[in-house]
Protein backbone atom coordinates (compact mmCIF):
# COMPACT_ATOMS: atom_id res chain seq x y z
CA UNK A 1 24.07 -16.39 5.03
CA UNK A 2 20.86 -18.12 5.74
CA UNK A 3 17.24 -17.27 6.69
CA UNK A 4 14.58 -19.18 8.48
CA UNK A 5 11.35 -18.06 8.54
CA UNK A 6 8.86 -18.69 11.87
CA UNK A 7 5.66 -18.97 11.63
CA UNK A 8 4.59 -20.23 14.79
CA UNK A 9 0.95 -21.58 14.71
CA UNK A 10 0.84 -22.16 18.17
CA UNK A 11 -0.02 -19.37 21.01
CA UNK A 12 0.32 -16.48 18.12
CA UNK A 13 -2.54 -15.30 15.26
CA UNK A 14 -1.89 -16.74 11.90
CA UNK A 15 0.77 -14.90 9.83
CA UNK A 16 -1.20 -14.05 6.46
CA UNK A 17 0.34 -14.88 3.15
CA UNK A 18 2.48 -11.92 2.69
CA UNK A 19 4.50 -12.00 5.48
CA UNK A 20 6.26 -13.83 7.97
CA UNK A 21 5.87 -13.13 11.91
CA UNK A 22 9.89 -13.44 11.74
CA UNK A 23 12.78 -14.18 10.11
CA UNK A 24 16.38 -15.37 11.67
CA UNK A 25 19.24 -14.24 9.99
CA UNK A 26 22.26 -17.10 10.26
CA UNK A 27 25.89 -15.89 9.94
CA UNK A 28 25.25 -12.54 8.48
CA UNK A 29 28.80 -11.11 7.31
CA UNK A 30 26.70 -7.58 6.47
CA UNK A 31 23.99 -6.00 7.81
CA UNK A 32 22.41 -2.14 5.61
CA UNK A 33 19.85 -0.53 7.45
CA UNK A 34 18.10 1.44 4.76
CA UNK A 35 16.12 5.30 6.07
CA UNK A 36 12.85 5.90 5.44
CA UNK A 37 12.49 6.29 1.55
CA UNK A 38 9.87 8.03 -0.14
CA UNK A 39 8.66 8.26 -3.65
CA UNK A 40 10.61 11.36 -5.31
CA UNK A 41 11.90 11.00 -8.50
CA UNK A 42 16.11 12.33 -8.49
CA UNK A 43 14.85 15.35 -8.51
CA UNK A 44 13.14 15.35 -4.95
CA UNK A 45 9.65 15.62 -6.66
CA UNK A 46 6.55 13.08 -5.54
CA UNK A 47 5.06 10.78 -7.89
CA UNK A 48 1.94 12.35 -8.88
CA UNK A 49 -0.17 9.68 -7.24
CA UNK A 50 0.64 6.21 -4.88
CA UNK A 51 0.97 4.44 -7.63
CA UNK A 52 4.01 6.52 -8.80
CA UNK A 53 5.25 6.75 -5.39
CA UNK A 54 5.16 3.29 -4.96
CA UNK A 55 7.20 2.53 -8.43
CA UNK A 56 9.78 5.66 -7.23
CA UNK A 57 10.22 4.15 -3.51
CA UNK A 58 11.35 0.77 -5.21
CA UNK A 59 13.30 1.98 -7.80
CA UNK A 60 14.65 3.76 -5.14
CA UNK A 61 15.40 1.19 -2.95
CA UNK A 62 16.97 -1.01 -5.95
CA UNK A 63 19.51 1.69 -5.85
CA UNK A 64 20.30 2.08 -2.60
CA UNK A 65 20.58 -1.60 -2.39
CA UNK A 66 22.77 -2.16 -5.38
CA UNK A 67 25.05 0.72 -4.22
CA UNK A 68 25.85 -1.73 -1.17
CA UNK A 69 26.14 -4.85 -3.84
CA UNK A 70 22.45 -6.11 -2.39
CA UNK A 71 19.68 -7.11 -4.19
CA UNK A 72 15.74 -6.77 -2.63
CA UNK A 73 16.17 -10.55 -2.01
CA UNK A 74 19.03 -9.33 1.04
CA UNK A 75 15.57 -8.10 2.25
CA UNK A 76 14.81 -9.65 5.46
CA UNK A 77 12.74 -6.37 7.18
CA UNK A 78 10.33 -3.85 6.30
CA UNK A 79 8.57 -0.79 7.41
CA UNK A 80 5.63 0.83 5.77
CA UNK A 81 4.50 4.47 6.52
CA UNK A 82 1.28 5.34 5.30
CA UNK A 83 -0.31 8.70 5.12
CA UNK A 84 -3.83 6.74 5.02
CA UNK A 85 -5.06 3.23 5.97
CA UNK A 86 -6.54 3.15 2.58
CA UNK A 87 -2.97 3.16 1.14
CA UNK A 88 -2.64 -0.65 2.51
CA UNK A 89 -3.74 -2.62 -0.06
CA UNK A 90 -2.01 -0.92 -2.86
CA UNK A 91 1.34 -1.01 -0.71
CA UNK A 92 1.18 -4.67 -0.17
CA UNK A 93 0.72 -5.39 -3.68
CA UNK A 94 3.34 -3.20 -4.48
CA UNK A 95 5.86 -4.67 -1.68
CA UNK A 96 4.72 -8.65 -2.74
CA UNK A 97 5.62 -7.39 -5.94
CA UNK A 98 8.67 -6.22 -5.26
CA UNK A 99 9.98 -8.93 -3.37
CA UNK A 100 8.74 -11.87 -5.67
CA UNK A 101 6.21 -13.08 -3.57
CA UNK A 102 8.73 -13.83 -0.98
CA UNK A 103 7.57 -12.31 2.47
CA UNK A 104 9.02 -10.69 5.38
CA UNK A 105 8.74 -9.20 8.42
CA UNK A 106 6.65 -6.26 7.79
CA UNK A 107 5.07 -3.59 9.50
CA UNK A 108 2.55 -1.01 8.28
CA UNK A 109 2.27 2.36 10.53
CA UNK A 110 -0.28 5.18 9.63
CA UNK A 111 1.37 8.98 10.14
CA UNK A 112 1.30 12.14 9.25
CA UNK A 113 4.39 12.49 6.74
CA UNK A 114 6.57 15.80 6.99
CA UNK A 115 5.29 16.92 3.45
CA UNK A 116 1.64 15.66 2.69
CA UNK A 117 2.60 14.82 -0.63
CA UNK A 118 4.77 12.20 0.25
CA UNK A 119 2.12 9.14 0.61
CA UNK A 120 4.26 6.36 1.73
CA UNK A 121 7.79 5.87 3.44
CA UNK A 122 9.36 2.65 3.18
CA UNK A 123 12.42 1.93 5.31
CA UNK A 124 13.86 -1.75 5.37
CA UNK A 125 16.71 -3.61 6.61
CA UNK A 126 18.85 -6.10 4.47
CA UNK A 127 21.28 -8.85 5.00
CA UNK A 128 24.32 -10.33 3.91
């Protein structure tokens, strides 16, 4: 599999460092769409604050990822769900972390989560 990043400069706004307008996927041979996933220990319970959730949603997603023999760098899109704007910075951070420094596709929607405890949702897809 291969990926190209495009960053058009031309007729679009400037990707920032972080992340890349898109991404083409060549020859794929698998494709996991990963759910939303939130920061609950295996228990079901929240981290006690972002910070926590953050660590929980990608330890969480390390699992779900390794369970399909992937690896965060199979990451090639990404979907943030916020409970407040002010949760941006920290979730960023947490996601360049994650990933290496290596950016993506990414998208960062505020919401009102199901349980107001939950802070952040993270849903991605990965590649093969």
């Amino acid at each position: 599999m291969q990926t190209i990043s495009h960053n058009p400069t031309d007729g679009v706004y400037p990707a920032t460092p972080d992340y890349v307008h898109a991404v083409e996927v060549r020859d794929p041979t698998r494709l996991l769409f990963v759910a939303g996933t939130m920061g609950l220990d295996p228990a079901g319970v929240p981290g006690a604050d972002l910070t926590a959730q953050l660590d929980l949603i990608w330890s969480n997603l390390r699992a779900i990822l390794a369970s399909a023999g992937m690896t965060v760098d199979n990451i090639v899109r990404l979907t943030s769900y916020l409970r407040d704007p002010a949760y941006a910075e920290a979730n960023a951070a947490a996601r360049t972390a994650a990933l290496g420094g290596r950016p993506v596709p990414t998208t960062a929607i505020v919401v009102q989560t199901l349980d107001p405890h939950w802070l952040v949702e993270i849903e991605i897809i990965a590649a093969a």
